[in-house]
Protein backbone atom coordinates (compact mmCIF):
# COMPACT_ATOMS: atom_id res chain seq x y z
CA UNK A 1 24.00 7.75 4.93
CA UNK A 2 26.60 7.38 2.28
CA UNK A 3 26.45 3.19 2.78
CA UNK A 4 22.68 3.53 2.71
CA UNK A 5 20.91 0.75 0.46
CA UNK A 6 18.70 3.07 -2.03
CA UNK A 7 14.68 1.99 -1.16
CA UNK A 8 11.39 3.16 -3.50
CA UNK A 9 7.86 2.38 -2.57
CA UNK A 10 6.00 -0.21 -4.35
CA UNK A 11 3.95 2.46 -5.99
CA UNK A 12 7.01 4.16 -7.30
CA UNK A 13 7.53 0.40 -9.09
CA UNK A 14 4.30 0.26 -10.49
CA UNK A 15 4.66 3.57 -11.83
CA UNK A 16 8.10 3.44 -13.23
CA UNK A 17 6.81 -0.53 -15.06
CA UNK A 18 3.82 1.51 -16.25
CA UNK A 19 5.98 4.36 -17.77
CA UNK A 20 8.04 1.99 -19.51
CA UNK A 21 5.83 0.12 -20.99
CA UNK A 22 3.74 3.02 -22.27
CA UNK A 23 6.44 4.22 -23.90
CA UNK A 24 7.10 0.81 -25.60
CA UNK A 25 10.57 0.49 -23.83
CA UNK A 26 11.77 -2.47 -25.41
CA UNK A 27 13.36 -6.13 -24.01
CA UNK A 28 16.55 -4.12 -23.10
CA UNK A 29 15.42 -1.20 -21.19
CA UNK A 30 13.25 -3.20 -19.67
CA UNK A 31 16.02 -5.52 -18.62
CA UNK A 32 18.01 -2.44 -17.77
CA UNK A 33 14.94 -0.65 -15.34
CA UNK A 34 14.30 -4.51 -13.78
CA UNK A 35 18.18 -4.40 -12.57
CA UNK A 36 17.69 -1.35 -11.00
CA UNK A 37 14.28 -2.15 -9.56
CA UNK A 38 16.11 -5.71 -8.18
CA UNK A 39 19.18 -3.38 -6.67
CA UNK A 40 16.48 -1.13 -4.38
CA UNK A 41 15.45 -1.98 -1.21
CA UNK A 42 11.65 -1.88 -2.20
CA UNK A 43 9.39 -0.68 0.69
CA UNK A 44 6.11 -2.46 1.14
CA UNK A 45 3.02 -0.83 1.37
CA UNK A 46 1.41 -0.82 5.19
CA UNK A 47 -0.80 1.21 7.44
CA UNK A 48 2.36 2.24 8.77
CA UNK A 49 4.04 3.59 5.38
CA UNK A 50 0.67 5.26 4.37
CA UNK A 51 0.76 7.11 7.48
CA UNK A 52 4.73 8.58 7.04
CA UNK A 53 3.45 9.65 3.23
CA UNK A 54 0.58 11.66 4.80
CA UNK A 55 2.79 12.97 7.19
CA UNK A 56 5.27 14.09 4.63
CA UNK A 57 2.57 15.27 2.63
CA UNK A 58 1.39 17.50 5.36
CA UNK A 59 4.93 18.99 6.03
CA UNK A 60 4.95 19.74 2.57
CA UNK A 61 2.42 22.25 2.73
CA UNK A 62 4.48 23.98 5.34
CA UNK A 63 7.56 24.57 3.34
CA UNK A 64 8.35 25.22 -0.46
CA UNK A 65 8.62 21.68 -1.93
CA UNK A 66 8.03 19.75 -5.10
CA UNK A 67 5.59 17.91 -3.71
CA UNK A 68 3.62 20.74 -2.26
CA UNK A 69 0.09 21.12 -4.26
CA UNK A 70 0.13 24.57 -2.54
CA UNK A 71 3.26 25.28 -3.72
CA UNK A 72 2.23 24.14 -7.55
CA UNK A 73 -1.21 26.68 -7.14
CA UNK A 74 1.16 29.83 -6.16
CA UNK A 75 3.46 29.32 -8.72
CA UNK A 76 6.89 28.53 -6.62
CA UNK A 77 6.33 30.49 -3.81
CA UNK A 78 5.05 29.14 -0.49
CA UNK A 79 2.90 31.84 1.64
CA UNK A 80 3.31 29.58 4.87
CA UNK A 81 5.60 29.69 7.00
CA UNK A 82 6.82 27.04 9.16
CA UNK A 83 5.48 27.24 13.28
């Protein structure tokens, strides 16, 4: 997937805007986090998108991940194992 276009959800947008504005990024990083923003594929949000998040969610909690909230709450280590 080397040639792959790089593609955020919307709410990765949002969230990235809100960060830079809270920190009181200024006209040029602003500028500069709009250019990469414009050179993302940026996914839409659908029925069908909010089902693959809860779905990668779920796997989550089956294997040690970031993500995983089960992961966070043992401190690193994941007690379940993949069936």
């Amino acid at each position: 997937m080397v040639d792959a276009d790089p593609a955020i959800a919307m709410q990765t947008v949002a969230e990235l805007r809100f960060g830079a504005l809270d920190a009181g990024w200024g006209a040029r990083g602003m500028a500069e986090l709009e250019a990469l923003v414009n050179g993302a594929v940026v996914i839409p949000v659908d029925d069908e998108v909010a089902w693959a998040h809860a779905r990668l969610r779920t796997a989550c909690l089956l294997v040690p991940c970031a993500d995983s909230p089960r992961l966070q709450q043992m401190g690193g280590v994941s007690k379940r194992a993949p069936s």
